[in-house]
C-alpha atoms as a PDB file:
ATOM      1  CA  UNK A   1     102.220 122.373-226.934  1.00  0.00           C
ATOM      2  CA  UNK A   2     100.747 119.172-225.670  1.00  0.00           C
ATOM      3  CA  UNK A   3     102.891 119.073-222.733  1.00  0.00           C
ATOM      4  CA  UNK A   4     103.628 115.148-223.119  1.00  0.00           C
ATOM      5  CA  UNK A   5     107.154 113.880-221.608  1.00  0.00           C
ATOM      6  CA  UNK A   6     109.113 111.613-223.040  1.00  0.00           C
ATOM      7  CA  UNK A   7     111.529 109.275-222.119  1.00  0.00           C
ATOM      8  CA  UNK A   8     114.235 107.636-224.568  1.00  0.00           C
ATOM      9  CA  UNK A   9     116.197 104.611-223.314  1.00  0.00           C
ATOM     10  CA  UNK A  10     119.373 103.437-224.732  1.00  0.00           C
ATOM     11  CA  UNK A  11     119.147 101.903-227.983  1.00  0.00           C
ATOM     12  CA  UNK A  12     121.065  98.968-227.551  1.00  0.00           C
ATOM     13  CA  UNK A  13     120.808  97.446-223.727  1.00  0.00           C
ATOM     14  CA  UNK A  14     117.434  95.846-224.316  1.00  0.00           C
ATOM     15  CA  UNK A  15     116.904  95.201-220.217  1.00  0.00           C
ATOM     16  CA  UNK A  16     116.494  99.124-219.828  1.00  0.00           C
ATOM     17  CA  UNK A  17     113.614  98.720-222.077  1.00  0.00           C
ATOM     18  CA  UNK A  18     111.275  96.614-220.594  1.00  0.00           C
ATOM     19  CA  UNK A  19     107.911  97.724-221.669  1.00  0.00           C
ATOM     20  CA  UNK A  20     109.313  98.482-225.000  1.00  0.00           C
ATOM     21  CA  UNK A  21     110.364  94.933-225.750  1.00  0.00           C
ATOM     22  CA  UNK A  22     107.317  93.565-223.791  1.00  0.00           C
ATOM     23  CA  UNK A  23     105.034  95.257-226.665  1.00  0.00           C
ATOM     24  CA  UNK A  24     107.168  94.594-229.084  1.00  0.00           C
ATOM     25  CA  UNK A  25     106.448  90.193-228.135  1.00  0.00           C
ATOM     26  CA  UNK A  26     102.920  91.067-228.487  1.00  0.00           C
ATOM     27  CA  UNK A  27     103.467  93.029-231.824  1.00  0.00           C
ATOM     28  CA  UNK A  28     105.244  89.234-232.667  1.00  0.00           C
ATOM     29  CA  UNK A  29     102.346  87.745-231.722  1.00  0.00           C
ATOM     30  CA  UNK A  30     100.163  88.785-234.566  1.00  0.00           C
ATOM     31  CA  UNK A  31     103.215  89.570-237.297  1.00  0.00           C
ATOM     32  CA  UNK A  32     106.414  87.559-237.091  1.00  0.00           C
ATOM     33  CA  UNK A  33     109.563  88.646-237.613  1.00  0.00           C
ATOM     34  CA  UNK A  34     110.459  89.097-241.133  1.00  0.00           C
ATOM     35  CA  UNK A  35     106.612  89.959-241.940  1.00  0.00           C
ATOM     36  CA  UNK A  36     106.832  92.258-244.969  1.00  0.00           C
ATOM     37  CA  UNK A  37     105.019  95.636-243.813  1.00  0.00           C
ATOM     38  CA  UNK A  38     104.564  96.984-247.331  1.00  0.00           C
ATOM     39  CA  UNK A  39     101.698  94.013-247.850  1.00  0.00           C
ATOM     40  CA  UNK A  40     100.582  94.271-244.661  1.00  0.00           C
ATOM     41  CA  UNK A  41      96.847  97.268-244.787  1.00  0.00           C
ATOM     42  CA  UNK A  42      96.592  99.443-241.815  1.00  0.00           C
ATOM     43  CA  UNK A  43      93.388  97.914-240.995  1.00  0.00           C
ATOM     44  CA  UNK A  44      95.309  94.929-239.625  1.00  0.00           C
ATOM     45  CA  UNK A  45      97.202  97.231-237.668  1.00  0.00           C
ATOM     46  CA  UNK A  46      94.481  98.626-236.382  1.00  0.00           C
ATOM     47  CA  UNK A  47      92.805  95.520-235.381  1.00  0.00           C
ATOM     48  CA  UNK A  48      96.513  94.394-233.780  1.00  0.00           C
ATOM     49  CA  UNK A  49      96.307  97.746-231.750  1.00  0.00           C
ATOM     50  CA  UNK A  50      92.686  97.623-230.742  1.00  0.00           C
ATOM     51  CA  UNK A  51      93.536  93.709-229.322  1.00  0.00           C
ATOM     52  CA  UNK A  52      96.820  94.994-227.847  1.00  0.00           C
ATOM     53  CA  UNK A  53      94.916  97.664-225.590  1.00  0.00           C
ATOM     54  CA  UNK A  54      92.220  96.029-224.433  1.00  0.00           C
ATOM     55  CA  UNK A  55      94.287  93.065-223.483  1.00  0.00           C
ATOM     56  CA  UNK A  56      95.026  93.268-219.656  1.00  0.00           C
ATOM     57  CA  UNK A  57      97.874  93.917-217.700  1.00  0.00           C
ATOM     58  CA  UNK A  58      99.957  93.042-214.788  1.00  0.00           C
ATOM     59  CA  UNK A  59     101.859  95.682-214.917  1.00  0.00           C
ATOM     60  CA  UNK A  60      98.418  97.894-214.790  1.00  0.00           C
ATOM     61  CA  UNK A  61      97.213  95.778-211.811  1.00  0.00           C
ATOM     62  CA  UNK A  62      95.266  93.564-214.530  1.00  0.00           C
ATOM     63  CA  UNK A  63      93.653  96.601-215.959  1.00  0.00           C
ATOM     64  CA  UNK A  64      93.798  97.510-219.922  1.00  0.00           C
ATOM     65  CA  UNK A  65      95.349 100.698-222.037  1.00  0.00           C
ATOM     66  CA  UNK A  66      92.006 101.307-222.981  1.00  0.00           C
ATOM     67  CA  UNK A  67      90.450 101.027-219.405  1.00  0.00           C
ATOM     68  CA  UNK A  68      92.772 103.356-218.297  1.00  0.00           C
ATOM     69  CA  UNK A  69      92.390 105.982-221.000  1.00  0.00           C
ATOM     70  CA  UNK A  70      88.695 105.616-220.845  1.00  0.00           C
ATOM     71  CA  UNK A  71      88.165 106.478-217.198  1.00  0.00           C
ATOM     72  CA  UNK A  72      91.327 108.328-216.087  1.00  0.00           C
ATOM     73  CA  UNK A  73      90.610 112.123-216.505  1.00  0.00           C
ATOM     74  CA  UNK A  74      94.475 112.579-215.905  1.00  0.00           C
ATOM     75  CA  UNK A  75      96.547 113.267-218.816  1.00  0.00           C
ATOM     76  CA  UNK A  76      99.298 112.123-217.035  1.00  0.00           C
ATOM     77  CA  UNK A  77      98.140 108.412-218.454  1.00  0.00           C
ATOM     78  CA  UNK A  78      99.651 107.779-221.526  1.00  0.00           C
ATOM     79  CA  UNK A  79      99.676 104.048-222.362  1.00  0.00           C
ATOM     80  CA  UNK A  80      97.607 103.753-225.087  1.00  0.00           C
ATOM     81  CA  UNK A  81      99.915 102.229-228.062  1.00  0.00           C
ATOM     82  CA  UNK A  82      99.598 103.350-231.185  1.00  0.00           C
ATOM     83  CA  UNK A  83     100.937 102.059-234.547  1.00  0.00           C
ATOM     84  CA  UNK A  84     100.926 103.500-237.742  1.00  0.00           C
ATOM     85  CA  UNK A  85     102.147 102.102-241.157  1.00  0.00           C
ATOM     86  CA  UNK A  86     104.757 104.853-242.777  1.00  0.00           C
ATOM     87  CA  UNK A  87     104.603 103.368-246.588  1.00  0.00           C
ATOM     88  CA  UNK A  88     101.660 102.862-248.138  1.00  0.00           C
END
């Protein structure tokens, strides 16, 4: 066991979901809404991800995912995002 919480919001009141629907507007940012994900290689995924986390934040006092992950020896700090295709 990984002992990892997790936390699910309501599905439908978008407001109690703020981080969620900030990273989804950056996930927009790179592949618009109606982009067809079955065309779409994990590779650009990957490169989406790797600009998502290293792209400061104020929520993180202007710091980045990957700055945090990097030096924080507390695996309480789980902000890295991840994305993975399902189809292939």
């Amino acid at each position: 066991m990984l002992g990892v919480e997790c936390y699910f919001a309501n599905p439908y009141p978008s407001w109690k979901r703020g981080l969620n629907e900030h990273t989804n507007g950056l996930i927009r940012q790179f592949f618009l809404k109606g982009t067809n994900f079955k065309i779409i290689k994990q590779q650009q995924v990957d490169e989406v991800v790797e600009l998502i986390n290293h792209r400061p934040r104020k929520s993180l006092d202007y710091r980045t995912p990957h700055d945090l992950m990097r030096y924080s020896g507390d695996n309480q700090v789980m902000l890295y995002f991840r994305f993975e295709l399902a189809f292939h």
